[in-house]
Protein backbone atom coordinates (compact mmCIF):
# COMPACT_ATOMS: atom_id res chain seq x y z
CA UNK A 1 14.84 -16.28 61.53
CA UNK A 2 16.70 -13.63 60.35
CA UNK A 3 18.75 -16.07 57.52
CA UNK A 4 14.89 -17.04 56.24
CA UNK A 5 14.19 -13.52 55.89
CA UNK A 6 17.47 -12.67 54.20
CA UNK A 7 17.36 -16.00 52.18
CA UNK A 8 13.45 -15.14 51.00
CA UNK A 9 14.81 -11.58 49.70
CA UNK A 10 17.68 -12.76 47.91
CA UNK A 11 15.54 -15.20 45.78
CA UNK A 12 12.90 -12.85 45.21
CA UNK A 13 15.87 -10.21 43.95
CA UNK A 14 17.18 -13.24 41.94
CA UNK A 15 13.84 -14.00 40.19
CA UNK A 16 13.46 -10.25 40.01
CA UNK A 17 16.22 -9.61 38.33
CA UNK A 18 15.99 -12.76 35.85
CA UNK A 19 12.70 -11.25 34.39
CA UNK A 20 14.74 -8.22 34.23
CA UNK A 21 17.27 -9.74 32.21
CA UNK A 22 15.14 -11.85 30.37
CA UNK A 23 12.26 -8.65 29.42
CA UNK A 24 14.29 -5.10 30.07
CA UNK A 25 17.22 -6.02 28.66
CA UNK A 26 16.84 -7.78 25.81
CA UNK A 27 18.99 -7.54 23.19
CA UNK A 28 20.98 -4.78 25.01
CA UNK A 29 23.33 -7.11 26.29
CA UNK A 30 26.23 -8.69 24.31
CA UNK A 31 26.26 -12.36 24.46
CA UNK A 32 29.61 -12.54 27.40
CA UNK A 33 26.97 -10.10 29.35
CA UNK A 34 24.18 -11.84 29.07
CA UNK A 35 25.96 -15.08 30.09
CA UNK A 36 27.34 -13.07 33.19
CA UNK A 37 23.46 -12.12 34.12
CA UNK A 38 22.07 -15.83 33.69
CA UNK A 39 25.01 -17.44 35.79
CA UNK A 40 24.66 -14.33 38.67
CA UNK A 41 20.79 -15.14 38.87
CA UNK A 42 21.39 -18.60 39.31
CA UNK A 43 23.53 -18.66 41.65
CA UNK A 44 21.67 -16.35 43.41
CA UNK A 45 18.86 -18.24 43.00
CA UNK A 46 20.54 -21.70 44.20
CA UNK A 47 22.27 -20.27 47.22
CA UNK A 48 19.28 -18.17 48.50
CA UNK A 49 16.96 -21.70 48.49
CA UNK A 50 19.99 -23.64 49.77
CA UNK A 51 20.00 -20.99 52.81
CA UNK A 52 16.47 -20.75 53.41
CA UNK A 53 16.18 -24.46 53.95
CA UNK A 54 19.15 -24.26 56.51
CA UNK A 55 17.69 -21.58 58.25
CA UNK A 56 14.23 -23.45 58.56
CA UNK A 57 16.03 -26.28 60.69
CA UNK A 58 16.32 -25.43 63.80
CA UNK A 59 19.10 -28.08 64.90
CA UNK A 60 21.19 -27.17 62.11
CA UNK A 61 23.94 -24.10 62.31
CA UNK A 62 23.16 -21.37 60.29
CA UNK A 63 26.94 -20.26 59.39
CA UNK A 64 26.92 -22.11 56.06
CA UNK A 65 23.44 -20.64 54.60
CA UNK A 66 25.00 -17.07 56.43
CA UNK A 67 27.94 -17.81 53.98
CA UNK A 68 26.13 -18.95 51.38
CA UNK A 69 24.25 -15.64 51.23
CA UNK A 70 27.03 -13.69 51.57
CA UNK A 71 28.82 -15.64 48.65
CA UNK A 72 25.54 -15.45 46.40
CA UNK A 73 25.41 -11.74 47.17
CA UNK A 74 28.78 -11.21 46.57
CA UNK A 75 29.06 -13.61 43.24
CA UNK A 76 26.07 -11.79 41.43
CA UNK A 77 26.67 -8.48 42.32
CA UNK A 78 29.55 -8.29 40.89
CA UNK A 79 28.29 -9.70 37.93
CA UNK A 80 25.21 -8.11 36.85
CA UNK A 81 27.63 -4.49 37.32
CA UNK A 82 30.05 -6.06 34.75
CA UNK A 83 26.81 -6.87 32.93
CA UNK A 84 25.50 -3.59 32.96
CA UNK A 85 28.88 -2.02 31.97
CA UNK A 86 31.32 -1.58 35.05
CA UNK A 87 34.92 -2.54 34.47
CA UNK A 88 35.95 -6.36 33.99
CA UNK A 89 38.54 -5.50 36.97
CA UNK A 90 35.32 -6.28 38.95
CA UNK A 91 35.44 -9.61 37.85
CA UNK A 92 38.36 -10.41 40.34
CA UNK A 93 36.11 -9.61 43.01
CA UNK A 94 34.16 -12.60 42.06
CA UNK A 95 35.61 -15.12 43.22
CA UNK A 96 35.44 -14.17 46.46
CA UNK A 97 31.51 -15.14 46.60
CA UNK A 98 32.39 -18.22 44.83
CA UNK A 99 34.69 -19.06 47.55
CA UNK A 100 31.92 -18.03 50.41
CA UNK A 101 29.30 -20.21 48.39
CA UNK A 102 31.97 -23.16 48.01
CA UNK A 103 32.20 -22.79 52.16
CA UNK A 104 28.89 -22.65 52.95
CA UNK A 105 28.45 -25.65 51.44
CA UNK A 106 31.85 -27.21 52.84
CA UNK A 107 30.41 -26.04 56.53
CA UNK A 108 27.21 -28.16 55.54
CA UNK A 109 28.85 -31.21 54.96
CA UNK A 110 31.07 -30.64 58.06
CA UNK A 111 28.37 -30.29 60.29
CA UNK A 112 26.38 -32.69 59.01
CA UNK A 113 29.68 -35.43 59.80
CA UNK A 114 29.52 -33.67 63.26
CA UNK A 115 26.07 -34.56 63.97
CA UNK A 116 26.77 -37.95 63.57
């Protein structure tokens, strides 16, 4: 249950922070930045729901909503800071969470051929 409660945070921080985007920072962003915050809260968004449902069923491994967390957290983190004005370098930290999120959903598919 642990997943459901991390999943259930990480989409209320990803709706959170789209009404931040959307309200406190208007017009403060450039357009590349603002981009960067809409894609991070998405993907937040996405990967938080796709975890929470894998961490509701109990005969399913929770590894691939663990990574898709971890990916989401990673992925968006990184950039709402370039967002908010931390060096692009960050940016190569990025794909990292994509990679985690790409897993999670590779582990999803593999267990779901296991099950068979």
């Amino acid at each position: 249950m642990r997943l459901v409660a991390i999943a259930g945070g990480a989409g209320g921080l990803a709706v959170a922070c789209g009404a931040f985007g959307a309200h406190g920072l208007d017009g403060l962003l450039t357009p590349e930045a603002e981009a960067w915050w809409e894609t991070a809260t998405l993907y937040l968004l996405v990967h938080a729901v796709a975890a929470l449902v894998l961490g509701l069923q109990n005969q399913v491994p929770t590894r691939p909503g663990w990574l898709m967390v971890a990916g989401g957290a990673v992925f968006a983190a990184t950039l709402y800071a370039m967002a908010l004005g931390a060096p692009t370098i960050l940016g190569a930290v990025t794909p990292i969470g994509g990679t985690l999120m790409i897993l999670g959903w590779a582990d999803v598919v593999r267990t779901a051929l296991r099950s068979r």
